[in-house]
C-alpha atoms as a PDB file:
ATOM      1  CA  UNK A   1     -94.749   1.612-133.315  1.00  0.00           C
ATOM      2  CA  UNK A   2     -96.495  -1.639-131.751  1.00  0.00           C
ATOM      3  CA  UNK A   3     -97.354  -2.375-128.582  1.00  0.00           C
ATOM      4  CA  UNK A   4     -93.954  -2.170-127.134  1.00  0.00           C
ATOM      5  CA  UNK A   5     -94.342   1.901-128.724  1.00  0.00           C
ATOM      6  CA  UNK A   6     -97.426   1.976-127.021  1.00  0.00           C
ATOM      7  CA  UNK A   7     -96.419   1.076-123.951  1.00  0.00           C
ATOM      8  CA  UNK A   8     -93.589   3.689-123.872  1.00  0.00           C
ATOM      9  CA  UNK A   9     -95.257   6.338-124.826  1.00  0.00           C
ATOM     10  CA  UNK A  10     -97.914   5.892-122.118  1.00  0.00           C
ATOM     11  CA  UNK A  11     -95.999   5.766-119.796  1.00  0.00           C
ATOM     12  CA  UNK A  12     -93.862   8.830-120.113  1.00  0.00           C
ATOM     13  CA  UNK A  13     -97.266  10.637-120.749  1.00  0.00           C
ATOM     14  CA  UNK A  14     -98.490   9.066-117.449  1.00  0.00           C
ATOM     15  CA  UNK A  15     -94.919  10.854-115.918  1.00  0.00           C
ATOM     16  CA  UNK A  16     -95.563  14.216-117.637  1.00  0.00           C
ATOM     17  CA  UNK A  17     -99.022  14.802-116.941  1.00  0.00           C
ATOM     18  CA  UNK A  18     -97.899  14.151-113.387  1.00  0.00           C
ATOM     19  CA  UNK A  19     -94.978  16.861-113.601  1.00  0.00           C
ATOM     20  CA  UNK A  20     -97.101  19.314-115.547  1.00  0.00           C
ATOM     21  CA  UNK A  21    -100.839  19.052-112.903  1.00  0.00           C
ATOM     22  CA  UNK A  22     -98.073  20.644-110.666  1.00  0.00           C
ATOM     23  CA  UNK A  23     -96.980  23.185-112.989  1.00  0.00           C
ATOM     24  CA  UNK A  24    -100.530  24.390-114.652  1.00  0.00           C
ATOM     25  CA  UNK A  25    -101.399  27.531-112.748  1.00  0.00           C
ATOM     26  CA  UNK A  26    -104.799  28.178-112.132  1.00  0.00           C
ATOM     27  CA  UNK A  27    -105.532  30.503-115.048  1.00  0.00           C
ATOM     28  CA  UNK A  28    -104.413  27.797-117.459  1.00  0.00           C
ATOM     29  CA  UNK A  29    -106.552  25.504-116.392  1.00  0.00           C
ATOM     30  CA  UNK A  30    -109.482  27.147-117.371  1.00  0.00           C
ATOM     31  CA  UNK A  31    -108.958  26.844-121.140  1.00  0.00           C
ATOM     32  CA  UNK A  32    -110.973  24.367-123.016  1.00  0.00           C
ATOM     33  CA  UNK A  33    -110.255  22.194-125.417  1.00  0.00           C
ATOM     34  CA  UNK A  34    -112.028  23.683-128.215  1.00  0.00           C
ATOM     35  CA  UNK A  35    -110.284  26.990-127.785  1.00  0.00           C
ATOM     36  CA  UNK A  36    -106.829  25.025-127.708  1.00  0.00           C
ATOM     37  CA  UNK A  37    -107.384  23.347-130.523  1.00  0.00           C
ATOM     38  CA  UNK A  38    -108.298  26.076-132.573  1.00  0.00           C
ATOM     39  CA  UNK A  39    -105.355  28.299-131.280  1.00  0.00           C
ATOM     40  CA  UNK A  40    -102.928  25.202-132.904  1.00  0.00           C
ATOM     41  CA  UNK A  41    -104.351  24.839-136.746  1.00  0.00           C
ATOM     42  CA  UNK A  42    -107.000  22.579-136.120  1.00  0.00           C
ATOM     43  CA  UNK A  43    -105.034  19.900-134.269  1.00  0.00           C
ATOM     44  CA  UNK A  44    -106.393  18.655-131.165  1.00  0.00           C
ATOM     45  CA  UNK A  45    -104.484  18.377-127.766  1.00  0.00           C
ATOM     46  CA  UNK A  46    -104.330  14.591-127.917  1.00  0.00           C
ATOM     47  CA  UNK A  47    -103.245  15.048-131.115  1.00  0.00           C
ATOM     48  CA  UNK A  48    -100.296  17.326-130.431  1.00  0.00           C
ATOM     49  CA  UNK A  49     -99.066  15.329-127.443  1.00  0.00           C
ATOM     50  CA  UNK A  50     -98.896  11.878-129.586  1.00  0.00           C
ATOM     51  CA  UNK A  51     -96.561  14.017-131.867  1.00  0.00           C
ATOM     52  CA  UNK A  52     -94.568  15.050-128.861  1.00  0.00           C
ATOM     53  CA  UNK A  53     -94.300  11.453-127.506  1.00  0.00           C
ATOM     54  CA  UNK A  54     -93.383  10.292-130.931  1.00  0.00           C
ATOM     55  CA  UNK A  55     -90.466  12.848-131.413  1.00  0.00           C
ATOM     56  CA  UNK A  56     -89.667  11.655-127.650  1.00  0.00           C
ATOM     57  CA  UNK A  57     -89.368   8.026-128.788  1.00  0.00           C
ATOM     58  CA  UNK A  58     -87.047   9.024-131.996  1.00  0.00           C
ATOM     59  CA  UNK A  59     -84.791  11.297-129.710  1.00  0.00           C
ATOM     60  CA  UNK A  60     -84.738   8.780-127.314  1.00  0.00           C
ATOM     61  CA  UNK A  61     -83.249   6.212-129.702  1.00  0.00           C
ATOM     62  CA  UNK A  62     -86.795   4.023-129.483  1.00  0.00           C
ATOM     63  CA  UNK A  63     -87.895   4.649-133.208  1.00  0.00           C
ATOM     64  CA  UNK A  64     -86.199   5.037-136.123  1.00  0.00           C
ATOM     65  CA  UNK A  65     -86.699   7.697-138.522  1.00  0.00           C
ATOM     66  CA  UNK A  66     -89.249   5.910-141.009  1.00  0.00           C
ATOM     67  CA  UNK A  67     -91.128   4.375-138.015  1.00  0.00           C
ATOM     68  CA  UNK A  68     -91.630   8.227-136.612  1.00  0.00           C
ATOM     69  CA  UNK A  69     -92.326   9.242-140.171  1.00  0.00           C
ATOM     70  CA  UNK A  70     -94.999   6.105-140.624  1.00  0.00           C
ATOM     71  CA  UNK A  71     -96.879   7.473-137.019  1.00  0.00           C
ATOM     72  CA  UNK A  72     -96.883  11.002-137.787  1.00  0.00           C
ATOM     73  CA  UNK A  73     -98.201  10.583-141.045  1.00  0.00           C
ATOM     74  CA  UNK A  74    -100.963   8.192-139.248  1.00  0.00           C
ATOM     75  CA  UNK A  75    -101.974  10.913-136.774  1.00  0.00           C
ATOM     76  CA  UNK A  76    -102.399  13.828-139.066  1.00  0.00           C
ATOM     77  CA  UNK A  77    -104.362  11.484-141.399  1.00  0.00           C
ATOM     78  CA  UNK A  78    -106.844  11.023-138.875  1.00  0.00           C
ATOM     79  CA  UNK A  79    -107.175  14.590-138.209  1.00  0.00           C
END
């Protein structure tokens, strides 16, 4: 994905975590990470969002197929 990737991805994160601290009712924002994490298999929330971004990118146009495939395969390794 490279830097360019990078620099995509962060900033529609930086846009969405704007859009969604204005969304998250109160309730919600009480959950921790530990108990989010375990509610999705074992993958964390940082985790999970990366994978989101990256389908973003590949809907978007701004990977290909193998380079979403390559990433993906890079972030559940580290898991």
């Amino acid at each position: 994905m490279g830097a360019a990737g990078y620099a995509v991805g962060k900033r529609v994160e930086e846009r969405r975590q704007g859009d969604e601290a204005a969304d998250v009712p109160e309730d919600d924002a009480d959950v921790s990470e530990e108990d989010e994490g375990a509610a999705s298999g074992g993958l964390t929330d940082e985790t999970m969002e990366q994978l989101r971004k990256l389908g973003q990118l590949k809907e978007e146009g701004l990977l290909t197929q193998e380079e979403f495939d390559e990433q993906k395969r890079l972030l559940l390794d580290t898991t």
